[in-house]
Protein backbone atom coordinates (compact mmCIF):
# COMPACT_ATOMS: atom_id res chain seq x y z
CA UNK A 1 91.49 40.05 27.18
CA UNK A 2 93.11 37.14 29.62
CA UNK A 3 91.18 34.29 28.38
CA UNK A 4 90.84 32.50 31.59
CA UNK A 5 88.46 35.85 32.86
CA UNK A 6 86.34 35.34 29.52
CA UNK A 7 82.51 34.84 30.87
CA UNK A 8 81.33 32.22 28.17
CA UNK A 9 77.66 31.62 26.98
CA UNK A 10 77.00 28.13 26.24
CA UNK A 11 73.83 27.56 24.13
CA UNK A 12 72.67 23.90 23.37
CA UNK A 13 69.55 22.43 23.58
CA UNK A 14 71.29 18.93 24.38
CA UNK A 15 72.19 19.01 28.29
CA UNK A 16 74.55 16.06 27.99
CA UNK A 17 76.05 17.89 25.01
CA UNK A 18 76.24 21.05 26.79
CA UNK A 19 77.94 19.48 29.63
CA UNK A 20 80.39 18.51 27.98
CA UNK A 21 81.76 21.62 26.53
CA UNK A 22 80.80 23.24 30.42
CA UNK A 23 83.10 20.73 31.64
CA UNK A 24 85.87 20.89 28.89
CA UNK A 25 85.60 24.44 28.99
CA UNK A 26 86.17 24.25 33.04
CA UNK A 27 88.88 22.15 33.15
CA UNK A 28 90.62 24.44 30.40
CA UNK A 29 90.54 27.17 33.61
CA UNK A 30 87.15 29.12 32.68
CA UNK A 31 85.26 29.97 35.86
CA UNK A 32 82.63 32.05 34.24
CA UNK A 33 80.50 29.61 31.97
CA UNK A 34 76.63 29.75 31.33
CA UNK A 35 74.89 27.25 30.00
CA UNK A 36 71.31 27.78 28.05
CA UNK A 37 69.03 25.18 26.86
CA UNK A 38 66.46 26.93 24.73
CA UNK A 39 67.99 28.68 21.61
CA UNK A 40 64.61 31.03 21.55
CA UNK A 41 64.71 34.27 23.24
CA UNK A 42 68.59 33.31 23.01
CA UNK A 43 69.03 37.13 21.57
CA UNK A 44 67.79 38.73 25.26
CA UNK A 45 69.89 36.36 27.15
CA UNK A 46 72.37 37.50 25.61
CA UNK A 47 71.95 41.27 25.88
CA UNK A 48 71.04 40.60 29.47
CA UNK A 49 74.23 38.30 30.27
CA UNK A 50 76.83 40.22 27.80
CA UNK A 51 79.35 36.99 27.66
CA UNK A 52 82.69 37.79 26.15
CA UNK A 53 82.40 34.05 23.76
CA UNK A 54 79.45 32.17 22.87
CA UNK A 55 79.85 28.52 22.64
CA UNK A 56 76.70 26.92 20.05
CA UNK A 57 75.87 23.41 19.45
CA UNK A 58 73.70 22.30 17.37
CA UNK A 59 73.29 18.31 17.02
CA UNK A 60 71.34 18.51 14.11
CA UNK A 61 70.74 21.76 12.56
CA UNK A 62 67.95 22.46 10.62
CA UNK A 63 68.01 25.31 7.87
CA UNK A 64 65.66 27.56 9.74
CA UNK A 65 67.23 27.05 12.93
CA UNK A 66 70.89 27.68 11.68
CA UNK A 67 69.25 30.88 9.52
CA UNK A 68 68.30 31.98 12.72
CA UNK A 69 71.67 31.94 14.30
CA UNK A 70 73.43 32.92 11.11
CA UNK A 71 71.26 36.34 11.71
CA UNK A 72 72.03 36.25 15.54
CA UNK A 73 75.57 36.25 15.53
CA UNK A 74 75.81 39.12 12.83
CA UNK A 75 74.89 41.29 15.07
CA UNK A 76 76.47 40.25 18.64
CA UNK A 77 79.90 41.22 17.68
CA UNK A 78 81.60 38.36 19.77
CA UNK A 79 83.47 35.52 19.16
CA UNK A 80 81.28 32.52 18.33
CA UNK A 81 82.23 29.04 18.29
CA UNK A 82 79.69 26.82 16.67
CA UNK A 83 79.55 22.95 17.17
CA UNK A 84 77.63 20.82 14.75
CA UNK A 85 77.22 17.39 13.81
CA UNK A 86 76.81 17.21 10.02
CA UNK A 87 77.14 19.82 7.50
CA UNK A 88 77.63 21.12 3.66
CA UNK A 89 79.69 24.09 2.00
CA UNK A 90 76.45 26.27 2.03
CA UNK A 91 76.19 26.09 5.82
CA UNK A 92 79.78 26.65 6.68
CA UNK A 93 80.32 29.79 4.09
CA UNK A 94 77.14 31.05 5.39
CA UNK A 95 78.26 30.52 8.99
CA UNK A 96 81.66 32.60 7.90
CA UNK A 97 79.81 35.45 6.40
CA UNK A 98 77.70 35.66 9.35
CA UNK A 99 80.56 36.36 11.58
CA UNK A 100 81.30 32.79 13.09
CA UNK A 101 84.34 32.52 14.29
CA UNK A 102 85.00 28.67 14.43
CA UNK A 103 82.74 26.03 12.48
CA UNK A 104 83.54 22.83 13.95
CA UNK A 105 81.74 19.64 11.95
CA UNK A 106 81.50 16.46 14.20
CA UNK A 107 84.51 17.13 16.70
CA UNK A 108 82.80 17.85 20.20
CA UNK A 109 85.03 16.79 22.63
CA UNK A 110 86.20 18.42 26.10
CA UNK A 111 89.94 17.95 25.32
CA UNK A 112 89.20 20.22 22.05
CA UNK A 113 86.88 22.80 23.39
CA UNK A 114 89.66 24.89 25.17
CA UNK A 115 91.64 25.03 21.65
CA UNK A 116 88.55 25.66 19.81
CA UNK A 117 87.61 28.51 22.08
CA UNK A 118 91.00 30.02 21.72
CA UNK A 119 91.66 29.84 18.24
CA UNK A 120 87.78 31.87 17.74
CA UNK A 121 88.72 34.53 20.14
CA UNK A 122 92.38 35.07 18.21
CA UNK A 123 90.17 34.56 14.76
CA UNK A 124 88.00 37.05 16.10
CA UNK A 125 90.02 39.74 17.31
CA UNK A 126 92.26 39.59 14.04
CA UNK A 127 89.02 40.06 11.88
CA UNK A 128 88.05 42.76 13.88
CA UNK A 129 91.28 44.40 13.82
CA UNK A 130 90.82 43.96 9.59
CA UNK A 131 87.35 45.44 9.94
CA UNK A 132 88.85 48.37 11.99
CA UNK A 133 91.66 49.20 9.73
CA UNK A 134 89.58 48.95 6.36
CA UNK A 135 86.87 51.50 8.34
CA UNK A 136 89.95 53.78 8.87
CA UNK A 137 91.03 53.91 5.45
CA UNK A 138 88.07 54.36 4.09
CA UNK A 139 87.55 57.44 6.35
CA UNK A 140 90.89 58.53 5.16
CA UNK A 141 89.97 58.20 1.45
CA UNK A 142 86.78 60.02 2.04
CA UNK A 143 88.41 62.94 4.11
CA UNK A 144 91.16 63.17 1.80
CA UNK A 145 88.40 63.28 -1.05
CA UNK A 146 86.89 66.28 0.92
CA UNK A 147 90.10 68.33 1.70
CA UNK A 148 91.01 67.81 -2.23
CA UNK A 149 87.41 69.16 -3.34
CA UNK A 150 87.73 72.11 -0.53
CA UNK A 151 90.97 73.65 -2.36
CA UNK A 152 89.70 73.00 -5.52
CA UNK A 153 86.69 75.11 -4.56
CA UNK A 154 89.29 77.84 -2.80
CA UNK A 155 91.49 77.78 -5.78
CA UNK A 156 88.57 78.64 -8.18
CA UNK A 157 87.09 81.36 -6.22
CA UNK A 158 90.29 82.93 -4.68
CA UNK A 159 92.38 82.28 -7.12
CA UNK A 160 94.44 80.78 -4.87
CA UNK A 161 97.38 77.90 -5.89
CA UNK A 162 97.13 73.99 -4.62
CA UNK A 163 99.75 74.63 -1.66
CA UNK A 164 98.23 78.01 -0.69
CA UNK A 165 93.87 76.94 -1.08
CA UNK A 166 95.64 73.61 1.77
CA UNK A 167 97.76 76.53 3.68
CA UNK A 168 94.66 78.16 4.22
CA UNK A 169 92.95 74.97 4.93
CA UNK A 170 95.59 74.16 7.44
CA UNK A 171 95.62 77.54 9.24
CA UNK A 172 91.57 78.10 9.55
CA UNK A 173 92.13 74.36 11.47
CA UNK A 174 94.42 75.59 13.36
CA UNK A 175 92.53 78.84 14.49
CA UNK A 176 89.12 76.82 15.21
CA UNK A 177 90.79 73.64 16.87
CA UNK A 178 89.02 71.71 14.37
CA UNK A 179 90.81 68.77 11.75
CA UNK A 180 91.75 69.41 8.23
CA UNK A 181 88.81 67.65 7.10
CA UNK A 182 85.79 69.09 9.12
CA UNK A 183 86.63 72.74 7.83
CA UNK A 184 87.17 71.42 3.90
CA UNK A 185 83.49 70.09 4.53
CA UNK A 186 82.61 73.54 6.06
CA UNK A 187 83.58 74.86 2.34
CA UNK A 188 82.20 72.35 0.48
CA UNK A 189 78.95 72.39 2.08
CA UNK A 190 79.09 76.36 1.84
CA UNK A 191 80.31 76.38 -1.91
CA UNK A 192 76.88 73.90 -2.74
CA UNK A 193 74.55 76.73 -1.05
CA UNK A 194 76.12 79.51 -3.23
CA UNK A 195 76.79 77.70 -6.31
C-alpha cells in the first residue's frame, strides 16, 4: 500500500477543523481526501466511498457519540485515526479495543497529521498481521486436534498403530486431493454416526 495513493475519509463535523487535517493531509502528498461533515449515516458513506484511512475528529466528544464510533470502526477494518480534544483512560482503552488505530488527545495540527496518518496505517497493518497469524494457529491447533482424534478412531477400530492410522491418513489425502485435515474430519464425523 504506497501511502501517497491512500484515498482518505475525513469525518468532522467542524469545517475549519476538517480543513485543517484536508490541508495537512495534502501537503503531506495525499491527492485522494474526502471530507464529511455529518457523522450520521457516516457507516453508508463509508461502504459507498471504501477509503483506505479514516481520519475522525471529534472537538468535544460526547459518550454516546464516541460509543457510536467505538461500534463503527469495529467493524470497518481500516486504519482509523481519531482526533479529540479532551479525554480520560476509559475513552482511549475503549477507542483501542474498538480497533482505533491512533488516539490523538489535543494535538491537531497539519504538520502532525501526515505522521499521525502513517504511524495508524503501520499500527494497523502490524495488528492485522497479529490477528492473521493468531487465526492461523488456531486453525492449526484445531486441525491438528482433528487429525489426532481421526487415528485415534482408526487405531481403535483397525487396530492400526499411531504411524500407520496417519499413513493411512496421509495416503487417502493423497488419493482424493484433499488436506490431512478434511479427511480426519471425514472419519470423525463418520465414527459419531456409527458410534
Amino acid at each position: 500500500m504506497v501511502l501517497s495513493e491512500l484515498t482518505i475519509l475525513v469525518i468532522d463535523e467542524n469545517v475549519i477543523r476538517a480543513s485543517i487535517i484536508e490541508e495537512g493531509l495534502r501537503e503531506a502528498g495525499h491527492g485522494k481526501v474526502m471530507v464529511i461533515h455529518e457523522v450520521n449515516g457516516v457507516a453508508r458513506v463509508i461502504e459507498a466511498l471504501k477509503p483506505d484511512v479514516i481520519v475522525i475528529d471529534i472537538e468535544n466528544p460526547n459518550r454516546d457519540m464516541m460509543e457510536h464510533l467505538f461500534q463503527l470502526t469495529r467493524t470497518v477494518g481500516r486504519p482509523i485515526a481519531m482526533f479529540v480534544d479532551r479525554s480520560d483512560t476509559a475513552q482511549i482503552e475503549a477507542a483501542m479495543e474498538a480497533g482505533v488505530s491512533a488516539y490523538v488527545v489535543d494535538g491537531l495540527k497539519k504538520e502532525r497529521v501526515k505522521s499521525i496518518l502513517d504511524m495508524a496505517v503501520s499500527r494497523f497493518n502490524a495488528f492485522s498481521r497479529l490477528q492473521r497469524e493468531l487465526a492461523e494457529a488456531k486453525s492449526a491447533l484445531e486441525e491438528r486436534k482433528i487429525v489426532e482424534r481421526a487415528k485415534g478412531i482408526l487405531m481403535k477400530m483397525r487396530g492400526l498403530s499411531e504411524e500407520d492410522a496417519f499413513a493411512l491418513l496421509r495416503q487417502t489425502a493423497m488419493n482424493e486431493k484433499k488436506k490431512i485435515s478434511e479427511i480426519a474430519q471425514s472419519v470423525v464425523t463418520a465414527a459419531g454416526l456409527l458410534m
